[in-house]
PDB file of N, CA and C in Angstrom:
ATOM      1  N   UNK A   1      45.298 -37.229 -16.538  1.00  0.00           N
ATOM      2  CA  UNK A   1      46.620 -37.824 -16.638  1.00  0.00           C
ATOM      3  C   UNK A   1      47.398 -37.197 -17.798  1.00  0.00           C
ATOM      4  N   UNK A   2      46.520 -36.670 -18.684  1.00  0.00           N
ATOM      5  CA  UNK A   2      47.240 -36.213 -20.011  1.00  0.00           C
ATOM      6  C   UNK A   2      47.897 -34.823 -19.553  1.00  0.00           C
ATOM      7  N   UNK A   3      47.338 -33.853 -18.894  1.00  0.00           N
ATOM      8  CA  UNK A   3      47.823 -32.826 -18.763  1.00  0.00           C
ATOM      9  C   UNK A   3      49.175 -32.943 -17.754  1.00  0.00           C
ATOM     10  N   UNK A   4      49.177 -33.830 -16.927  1.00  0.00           N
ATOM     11  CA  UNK A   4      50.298 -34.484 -15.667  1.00  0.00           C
ATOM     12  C   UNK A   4      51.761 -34.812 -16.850  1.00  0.00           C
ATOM     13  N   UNK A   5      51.398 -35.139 -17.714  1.00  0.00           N
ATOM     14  CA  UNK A   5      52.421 -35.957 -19.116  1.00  0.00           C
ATOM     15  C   UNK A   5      52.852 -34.642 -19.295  1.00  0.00           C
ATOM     16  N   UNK A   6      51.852 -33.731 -19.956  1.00  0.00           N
ATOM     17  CA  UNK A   6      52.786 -32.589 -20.763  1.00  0.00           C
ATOM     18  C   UNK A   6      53.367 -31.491 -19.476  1.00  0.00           C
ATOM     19  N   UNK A   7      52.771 -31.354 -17.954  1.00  0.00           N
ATOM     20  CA  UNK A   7      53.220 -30.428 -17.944  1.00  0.00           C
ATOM     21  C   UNK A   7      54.873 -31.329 -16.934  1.00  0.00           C
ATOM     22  N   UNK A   8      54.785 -32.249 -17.082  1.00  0.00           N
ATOM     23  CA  UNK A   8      56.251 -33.183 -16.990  1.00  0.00           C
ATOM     24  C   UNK A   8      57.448 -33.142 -17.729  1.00  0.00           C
ATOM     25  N   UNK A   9      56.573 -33.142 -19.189  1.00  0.00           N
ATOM     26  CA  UNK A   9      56.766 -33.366 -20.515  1.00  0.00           C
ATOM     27  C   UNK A   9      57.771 -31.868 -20.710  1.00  0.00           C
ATOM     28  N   UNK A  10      57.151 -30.468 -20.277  1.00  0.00           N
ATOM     29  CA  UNK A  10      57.965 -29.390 -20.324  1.00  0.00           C
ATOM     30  C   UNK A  10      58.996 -28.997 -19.026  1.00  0.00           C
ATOM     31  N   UNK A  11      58.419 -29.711 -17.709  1.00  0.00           N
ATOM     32  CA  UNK A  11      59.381 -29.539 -16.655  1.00  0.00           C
ATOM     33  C   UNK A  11      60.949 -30.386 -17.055  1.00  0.00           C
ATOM     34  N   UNK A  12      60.894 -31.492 -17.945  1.00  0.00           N
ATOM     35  CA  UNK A  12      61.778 -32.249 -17.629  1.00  0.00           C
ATOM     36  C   UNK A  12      62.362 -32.258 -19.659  1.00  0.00           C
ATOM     37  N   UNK A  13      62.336 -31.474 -19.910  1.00  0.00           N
ATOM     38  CA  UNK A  13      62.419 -31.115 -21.229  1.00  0.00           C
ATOM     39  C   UNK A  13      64.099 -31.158 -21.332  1.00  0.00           C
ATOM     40  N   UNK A  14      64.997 -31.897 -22.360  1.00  0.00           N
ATOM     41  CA  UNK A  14      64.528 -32.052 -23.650  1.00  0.00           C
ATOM     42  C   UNK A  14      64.140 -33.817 -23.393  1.00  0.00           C
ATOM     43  N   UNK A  15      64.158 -34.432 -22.122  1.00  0.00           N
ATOM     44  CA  UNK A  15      63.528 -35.711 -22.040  1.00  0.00           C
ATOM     45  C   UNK A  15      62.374 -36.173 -22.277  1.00  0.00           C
ATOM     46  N   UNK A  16      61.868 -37.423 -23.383  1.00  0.00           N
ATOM     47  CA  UNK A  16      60.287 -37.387 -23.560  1.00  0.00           C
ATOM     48  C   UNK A  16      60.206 -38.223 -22.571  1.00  0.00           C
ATOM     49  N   UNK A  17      59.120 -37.949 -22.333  1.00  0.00           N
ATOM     50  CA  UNK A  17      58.117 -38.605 -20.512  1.00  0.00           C
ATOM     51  C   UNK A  17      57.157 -38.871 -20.815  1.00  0.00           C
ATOM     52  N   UNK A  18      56.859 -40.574 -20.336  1.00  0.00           N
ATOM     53  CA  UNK A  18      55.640 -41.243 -20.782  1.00  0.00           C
ATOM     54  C   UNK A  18      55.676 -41.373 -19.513  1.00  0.00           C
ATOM     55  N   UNK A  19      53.993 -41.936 -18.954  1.00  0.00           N
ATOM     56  CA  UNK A  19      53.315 -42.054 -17.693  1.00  0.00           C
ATOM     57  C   UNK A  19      52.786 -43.435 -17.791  1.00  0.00           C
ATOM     58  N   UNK A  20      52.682 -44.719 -17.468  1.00  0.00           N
ATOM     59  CA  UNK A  20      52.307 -45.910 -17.648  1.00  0.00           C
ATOM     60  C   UNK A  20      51.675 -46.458 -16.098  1.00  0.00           C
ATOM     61  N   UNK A  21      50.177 -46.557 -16.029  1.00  0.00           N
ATOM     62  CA  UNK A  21      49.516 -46.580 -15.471  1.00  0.00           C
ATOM     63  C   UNK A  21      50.043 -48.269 -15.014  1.00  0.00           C
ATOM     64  N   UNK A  22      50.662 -48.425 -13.668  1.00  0.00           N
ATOM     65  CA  UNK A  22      50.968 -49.586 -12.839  1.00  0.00           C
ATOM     66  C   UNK A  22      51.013 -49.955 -11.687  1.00  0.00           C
ATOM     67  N   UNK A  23      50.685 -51.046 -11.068  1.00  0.00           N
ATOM     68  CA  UNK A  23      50.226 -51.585 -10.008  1.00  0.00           C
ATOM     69  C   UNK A  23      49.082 -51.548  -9.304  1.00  0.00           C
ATOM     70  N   UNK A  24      48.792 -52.376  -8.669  1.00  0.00           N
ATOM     71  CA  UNK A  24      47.202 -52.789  -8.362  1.00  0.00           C
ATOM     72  C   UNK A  24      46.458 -51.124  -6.970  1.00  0.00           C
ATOM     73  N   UNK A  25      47.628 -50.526  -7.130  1.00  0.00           N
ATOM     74  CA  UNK A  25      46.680 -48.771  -6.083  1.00  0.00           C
ATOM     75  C   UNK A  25      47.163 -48.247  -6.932  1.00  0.00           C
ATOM     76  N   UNK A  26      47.406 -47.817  -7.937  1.00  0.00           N
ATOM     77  CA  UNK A  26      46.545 -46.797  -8.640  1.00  0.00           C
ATOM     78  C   UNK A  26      48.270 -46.507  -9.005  1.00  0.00           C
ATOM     79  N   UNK A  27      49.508 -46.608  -8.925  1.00  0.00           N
ATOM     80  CA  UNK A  27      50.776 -45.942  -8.917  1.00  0.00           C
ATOM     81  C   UNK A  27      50.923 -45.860 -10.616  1.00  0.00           C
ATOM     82  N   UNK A  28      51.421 -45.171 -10.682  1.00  0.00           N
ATOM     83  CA  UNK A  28      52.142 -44.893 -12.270  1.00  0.00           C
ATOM     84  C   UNK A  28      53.876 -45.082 -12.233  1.00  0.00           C
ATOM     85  N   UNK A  29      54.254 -45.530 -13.803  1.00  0.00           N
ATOM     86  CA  UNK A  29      55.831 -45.368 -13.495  1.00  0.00           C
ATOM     87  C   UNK A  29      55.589 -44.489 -15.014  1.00  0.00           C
ATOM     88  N   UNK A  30      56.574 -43.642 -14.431  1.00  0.00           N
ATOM     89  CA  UNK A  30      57.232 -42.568 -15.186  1.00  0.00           C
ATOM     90  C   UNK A  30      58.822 -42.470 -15.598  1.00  0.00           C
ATOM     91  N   UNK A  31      58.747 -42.458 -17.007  1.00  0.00           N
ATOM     92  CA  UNK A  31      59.727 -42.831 -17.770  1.00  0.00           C
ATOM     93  C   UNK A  31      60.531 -41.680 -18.451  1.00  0.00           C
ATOM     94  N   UNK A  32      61.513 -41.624 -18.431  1.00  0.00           N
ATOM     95  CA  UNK A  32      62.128 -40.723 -18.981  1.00  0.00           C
ATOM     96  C   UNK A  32      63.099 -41.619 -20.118  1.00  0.00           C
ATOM     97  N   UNK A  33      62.992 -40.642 -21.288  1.00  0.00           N
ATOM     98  CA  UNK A  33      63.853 -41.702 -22.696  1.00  0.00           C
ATOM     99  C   UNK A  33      64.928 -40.158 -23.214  1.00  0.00           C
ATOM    100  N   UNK A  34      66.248 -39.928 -23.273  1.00  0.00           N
ATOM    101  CA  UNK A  34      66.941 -39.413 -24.028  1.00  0.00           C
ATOM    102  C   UNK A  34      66.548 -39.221 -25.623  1.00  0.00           C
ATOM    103  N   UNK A  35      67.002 -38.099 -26.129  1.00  0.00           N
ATOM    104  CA  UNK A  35      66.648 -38.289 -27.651  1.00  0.00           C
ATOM    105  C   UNK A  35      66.931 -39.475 -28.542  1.00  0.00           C
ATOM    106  N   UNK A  36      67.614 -39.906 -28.239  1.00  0.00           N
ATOM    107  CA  UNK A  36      67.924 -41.265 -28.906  1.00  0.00           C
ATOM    108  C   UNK A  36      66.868 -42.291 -28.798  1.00  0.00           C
ATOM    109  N   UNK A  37      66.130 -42.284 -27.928  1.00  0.00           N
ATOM    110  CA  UNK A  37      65.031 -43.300 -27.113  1.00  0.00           C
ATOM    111  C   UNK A  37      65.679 -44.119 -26.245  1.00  0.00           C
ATOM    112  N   UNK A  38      66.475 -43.612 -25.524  1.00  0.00           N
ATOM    113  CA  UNK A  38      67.663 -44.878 -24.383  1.00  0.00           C
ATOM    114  C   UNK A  38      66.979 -44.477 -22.998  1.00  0.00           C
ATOM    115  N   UNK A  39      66.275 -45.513 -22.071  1.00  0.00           N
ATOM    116  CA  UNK A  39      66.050 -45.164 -21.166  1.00  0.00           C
ATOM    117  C   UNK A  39      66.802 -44.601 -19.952  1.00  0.00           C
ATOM    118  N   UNK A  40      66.607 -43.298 -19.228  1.00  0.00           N
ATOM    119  CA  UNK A  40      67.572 -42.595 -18.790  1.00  0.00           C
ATOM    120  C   UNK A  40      67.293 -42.745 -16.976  1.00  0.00           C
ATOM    121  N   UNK A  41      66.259 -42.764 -16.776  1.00  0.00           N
ATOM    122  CA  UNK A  41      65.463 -43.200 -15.284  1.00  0.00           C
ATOM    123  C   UNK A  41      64.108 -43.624 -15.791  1.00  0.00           C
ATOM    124  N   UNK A  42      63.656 -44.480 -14.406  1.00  0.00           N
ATOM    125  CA  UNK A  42      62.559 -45.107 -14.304  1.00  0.00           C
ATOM    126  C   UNK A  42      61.962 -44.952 -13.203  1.00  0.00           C
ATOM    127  N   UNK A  43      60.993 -44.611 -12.896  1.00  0.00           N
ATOM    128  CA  UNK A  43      60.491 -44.633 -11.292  1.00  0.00           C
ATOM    129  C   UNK A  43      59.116 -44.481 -10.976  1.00  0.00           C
ATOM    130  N   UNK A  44      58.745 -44.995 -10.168  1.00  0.00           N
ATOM    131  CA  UNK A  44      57.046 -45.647  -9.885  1.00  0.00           C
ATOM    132  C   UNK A  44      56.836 -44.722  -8.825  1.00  0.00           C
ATOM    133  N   UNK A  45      55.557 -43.874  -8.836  1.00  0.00           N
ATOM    134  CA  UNK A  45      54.961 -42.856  -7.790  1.00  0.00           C
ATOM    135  C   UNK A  45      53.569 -43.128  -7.936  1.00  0.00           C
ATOM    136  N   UNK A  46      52.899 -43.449  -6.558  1.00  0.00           N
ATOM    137  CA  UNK A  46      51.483 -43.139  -6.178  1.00  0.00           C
ATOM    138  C   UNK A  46      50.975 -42.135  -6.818  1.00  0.00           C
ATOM    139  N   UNK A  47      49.340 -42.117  -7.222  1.00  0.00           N
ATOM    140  CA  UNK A  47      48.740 -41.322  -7.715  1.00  0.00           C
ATOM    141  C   UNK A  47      48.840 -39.674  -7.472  1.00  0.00           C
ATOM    142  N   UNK A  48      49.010 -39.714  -6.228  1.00  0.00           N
ATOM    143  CA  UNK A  48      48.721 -38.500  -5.205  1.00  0.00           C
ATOM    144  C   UNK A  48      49.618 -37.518  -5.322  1.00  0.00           C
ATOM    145  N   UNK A  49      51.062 -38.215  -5.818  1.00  0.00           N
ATOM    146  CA  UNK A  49      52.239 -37.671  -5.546  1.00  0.00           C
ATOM    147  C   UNK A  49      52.156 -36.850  -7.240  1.00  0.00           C
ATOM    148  N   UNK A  50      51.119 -37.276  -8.365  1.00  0.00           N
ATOM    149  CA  UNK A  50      51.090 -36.234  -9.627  1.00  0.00           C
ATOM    150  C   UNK A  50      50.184 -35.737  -9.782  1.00  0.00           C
ATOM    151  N   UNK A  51      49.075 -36.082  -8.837  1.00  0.00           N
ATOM    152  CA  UNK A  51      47.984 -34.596  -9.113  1.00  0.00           C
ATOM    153  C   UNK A  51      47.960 -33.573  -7.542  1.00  0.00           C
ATOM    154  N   UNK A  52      48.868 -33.872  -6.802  1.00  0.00           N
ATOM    155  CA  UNK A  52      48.911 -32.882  -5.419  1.00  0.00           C
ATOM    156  C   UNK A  52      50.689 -31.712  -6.643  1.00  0.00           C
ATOM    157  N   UNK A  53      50.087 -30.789  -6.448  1.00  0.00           N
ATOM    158  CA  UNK A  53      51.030 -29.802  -7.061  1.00  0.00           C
ATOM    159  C   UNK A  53      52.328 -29.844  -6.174  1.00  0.00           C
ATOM    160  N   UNK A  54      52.050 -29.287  -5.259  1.00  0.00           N
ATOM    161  CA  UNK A  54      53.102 -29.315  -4.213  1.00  0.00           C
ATOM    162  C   UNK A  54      54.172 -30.679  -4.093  1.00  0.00           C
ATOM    163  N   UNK A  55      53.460 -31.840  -4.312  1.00  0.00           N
ATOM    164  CA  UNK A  55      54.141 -33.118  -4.576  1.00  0.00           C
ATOM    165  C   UNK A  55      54.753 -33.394  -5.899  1.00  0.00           C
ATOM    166  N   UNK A  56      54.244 -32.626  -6.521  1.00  0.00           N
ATOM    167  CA  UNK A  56      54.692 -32.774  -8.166  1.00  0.00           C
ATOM    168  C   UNK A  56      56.045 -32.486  -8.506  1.00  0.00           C
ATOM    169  N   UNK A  57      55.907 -30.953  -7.975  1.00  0.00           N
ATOM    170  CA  UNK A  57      57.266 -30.409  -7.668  1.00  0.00           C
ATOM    171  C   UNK A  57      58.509 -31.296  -7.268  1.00  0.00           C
ATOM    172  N   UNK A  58      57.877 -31.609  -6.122  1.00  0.00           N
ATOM    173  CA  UNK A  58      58.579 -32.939  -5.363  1.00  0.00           C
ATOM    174  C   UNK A  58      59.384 -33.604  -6.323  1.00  0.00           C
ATOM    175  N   UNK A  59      58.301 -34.605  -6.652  1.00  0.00           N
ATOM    176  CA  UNK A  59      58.651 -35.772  -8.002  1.00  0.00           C
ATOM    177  C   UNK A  59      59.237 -34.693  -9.442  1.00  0.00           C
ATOM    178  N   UNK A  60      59.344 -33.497  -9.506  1.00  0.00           N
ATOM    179  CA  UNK A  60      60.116 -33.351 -10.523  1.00  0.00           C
ATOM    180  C   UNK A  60      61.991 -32.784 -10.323  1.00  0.00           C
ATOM    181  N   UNK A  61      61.834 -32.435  -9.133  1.00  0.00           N
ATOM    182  CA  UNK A  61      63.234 -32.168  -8.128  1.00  0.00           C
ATOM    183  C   UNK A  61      64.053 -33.005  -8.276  1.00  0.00           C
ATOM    184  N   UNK A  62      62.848 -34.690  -7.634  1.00  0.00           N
ATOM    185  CA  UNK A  62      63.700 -35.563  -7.906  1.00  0.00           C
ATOM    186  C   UNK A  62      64.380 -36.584  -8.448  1.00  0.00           C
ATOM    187  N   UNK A  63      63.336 -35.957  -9.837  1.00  0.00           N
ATOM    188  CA  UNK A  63      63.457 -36.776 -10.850  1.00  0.00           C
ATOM    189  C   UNK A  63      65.092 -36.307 -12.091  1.00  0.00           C
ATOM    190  N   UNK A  64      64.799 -34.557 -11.857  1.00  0.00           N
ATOM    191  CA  UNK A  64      66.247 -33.921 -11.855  1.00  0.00           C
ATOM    192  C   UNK A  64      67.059 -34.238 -11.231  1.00  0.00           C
ATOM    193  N   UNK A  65      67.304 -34.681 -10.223  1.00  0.00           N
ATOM    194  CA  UNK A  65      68.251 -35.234  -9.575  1.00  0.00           C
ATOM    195  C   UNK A  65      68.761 -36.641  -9.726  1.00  0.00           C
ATOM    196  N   UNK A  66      67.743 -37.239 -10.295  1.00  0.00           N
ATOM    197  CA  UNK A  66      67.925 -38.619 -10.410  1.00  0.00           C
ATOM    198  C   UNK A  66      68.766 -38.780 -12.004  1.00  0.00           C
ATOM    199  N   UNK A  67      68.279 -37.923 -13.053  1.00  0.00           N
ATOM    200  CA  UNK A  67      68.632 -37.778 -14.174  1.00  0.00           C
ATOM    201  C   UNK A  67      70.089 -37.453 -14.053  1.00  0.00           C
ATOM    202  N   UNK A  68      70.841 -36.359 -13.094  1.00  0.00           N
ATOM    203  CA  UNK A  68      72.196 -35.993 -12.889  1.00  0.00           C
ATOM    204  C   UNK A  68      72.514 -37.229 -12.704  1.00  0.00           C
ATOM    205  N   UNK A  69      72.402 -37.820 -11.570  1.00  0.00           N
ATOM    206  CA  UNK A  69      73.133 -39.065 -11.235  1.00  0.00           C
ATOM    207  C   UNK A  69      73.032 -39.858 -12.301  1.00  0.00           C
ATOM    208  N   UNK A  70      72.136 -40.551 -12.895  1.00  0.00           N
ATOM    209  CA  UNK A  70      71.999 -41.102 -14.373  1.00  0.00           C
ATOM    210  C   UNK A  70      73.668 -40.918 -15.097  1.00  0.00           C
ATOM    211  N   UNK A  71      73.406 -39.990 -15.619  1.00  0.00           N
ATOM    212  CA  UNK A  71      74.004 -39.248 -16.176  1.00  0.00           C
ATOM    213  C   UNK A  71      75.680 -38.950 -15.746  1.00  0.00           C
ATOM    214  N   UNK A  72      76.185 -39.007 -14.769  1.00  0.00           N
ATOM    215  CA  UNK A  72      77.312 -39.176 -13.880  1.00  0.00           C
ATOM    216  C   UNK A  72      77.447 -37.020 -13.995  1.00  0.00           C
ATOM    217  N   UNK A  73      76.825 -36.713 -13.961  1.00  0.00           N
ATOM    218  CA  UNK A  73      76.809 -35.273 -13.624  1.00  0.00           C
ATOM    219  C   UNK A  73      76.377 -35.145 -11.857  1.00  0.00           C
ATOM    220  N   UNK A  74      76.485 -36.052 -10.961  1.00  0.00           N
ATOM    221  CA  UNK A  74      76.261 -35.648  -9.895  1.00  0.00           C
ATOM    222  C   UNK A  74      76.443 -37.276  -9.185  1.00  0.00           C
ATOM    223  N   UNK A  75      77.233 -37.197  -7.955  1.00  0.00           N
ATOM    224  CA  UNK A  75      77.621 -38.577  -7.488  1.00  0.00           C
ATOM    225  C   UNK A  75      76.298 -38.505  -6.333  1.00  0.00           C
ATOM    226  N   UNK A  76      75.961 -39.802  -5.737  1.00  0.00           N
ATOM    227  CA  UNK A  76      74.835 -39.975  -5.055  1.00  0.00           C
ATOM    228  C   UNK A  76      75.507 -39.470  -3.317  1.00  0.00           C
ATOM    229  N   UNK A  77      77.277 -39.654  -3.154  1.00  0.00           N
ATOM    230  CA  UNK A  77      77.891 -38.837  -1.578  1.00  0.00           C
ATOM    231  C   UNK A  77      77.566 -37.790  -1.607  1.00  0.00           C
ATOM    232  N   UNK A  78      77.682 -36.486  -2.943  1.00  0.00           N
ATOM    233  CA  UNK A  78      77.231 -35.301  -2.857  1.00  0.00           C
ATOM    234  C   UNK A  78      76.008 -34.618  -2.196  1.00  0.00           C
ATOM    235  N   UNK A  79      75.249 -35.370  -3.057  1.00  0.00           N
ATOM    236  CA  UNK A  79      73.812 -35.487  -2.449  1.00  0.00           C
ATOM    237  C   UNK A  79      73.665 -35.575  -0.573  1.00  0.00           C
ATOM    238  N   UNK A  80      74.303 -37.108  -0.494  1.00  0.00           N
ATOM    239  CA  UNK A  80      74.729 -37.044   1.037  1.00  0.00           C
ATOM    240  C   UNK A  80      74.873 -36.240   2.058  1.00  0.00           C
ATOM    241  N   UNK A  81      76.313 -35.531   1.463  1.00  0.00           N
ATOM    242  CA  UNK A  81      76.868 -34.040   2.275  1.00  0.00           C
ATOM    243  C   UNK A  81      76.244 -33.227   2.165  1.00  0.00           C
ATOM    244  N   UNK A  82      75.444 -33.061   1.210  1.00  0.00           N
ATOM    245  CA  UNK A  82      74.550 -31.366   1.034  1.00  0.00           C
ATOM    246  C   UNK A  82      73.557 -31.776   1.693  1.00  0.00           C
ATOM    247  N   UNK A  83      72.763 -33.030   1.853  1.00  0.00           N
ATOM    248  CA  UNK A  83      71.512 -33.351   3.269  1.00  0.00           C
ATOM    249  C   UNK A  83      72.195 -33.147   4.813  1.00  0.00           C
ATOM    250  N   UNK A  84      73.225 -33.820   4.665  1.00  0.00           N
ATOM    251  CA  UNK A  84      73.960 -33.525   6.076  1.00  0.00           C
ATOM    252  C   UNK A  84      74.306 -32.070   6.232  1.00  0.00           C
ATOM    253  N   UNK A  85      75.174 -30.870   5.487  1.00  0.00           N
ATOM    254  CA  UNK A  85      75.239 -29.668   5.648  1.00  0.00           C
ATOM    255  C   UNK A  85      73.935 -28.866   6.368  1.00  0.00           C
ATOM    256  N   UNK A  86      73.198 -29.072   4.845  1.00  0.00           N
ATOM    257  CA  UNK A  86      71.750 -28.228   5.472  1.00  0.00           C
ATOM    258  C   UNK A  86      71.057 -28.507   6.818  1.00  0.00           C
ATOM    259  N   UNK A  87      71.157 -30.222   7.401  1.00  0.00           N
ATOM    260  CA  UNK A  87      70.515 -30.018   8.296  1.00  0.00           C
ATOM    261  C   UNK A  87      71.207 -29.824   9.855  1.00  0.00           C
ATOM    262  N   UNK A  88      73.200 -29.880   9.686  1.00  0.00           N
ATOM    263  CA  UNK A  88      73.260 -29.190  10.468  1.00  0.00           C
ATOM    264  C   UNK A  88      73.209 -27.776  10.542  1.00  0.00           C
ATOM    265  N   UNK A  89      73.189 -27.030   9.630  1.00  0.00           N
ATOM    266  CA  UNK A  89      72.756 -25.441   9.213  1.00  0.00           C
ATOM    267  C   UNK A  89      71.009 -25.123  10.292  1.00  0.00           C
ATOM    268  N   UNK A  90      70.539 -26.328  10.257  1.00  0.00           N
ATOM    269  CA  UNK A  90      68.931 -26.240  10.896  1.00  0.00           C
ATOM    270  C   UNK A  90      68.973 -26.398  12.147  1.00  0.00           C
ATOM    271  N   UNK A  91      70.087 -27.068  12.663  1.00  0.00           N
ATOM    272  CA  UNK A  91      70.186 -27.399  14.114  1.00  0.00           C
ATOM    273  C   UNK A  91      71.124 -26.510  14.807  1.00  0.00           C
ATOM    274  N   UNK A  92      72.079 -25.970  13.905  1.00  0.00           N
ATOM    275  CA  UNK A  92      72.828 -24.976  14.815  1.00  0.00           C
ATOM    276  C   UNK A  92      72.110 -23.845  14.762  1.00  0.00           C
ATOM    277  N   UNK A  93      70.952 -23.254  13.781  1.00  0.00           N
ATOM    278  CA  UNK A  93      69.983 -22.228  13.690  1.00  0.00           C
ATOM    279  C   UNK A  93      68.794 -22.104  14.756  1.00  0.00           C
ATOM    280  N   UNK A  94      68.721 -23.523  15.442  1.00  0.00           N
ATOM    281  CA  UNK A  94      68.105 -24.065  16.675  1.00  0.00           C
ATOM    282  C   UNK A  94      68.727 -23.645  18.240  1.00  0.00           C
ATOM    283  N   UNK A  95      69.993 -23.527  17.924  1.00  0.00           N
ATOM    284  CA  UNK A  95      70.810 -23.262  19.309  1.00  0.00           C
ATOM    285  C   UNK A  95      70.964 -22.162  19.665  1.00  0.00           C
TER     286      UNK A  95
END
C-alpha cells in the first residue's frame, strides 16, 4: 500500500495523497489535500482498482479530472461533449 501512496503521491504531484484503508471489502478512499491542507477531492476505490496497473492509470486520469473540475478549470458538460464527440468519431469509423 505504501508504494501505491508514493507512486500516487508523484502522479498527482504538487497534491499530498493519503490512502485510508475503508469499508468492510477491502476499498480505500483516497484523498487529495492542496498545499494549504484544504481538501481538494475525495474518492473511495476497490482494492483492485490500485494494485491492477492498468486500473491505476485509470484512477489517476480520473482523479486529474476530478481535481480540474474541483478546481473550476474544467466544467463537468465539457467532459460530456468530448464522451459524446469521441464516441460518435467510433461509430462513424464503424460505417
Amino acid at each position: 500500500m505504501e508504494s501505491i501512496s508514493l507512486l500516487l503521491g508523484e502522479a498527482l504531484s504538487p497534491y499530498q495523497v493519503t490512502l485510508t484503508p475503508s469499508g468492510a471489502h477491502g476499498e480505500c478512499l483516497v484523498t487529495l489535500k492542496s498545499a494549504s491542507g484544504a481538501i481538494v477531492v475525495e474518492r473511495l476505490f476497490n482494492q483492485a482498482q490500485l494494485t491492477d496497473k492498468r486500473l491505476l492509470t485509470d484512477v489517476v486520469d480520473g482523479l486529474h479530472r476530478d481535481v480540474l473540475i474541483a478546481e473550476g478549470r474544467l466544467e463537468p458538460c465539457v467532459i460530456a461533449a468530448l464522451r459524446n464527440a469521441a464516441q460518435d468519431k467510433i461509430l462513424a469509423s464503424r460505417n
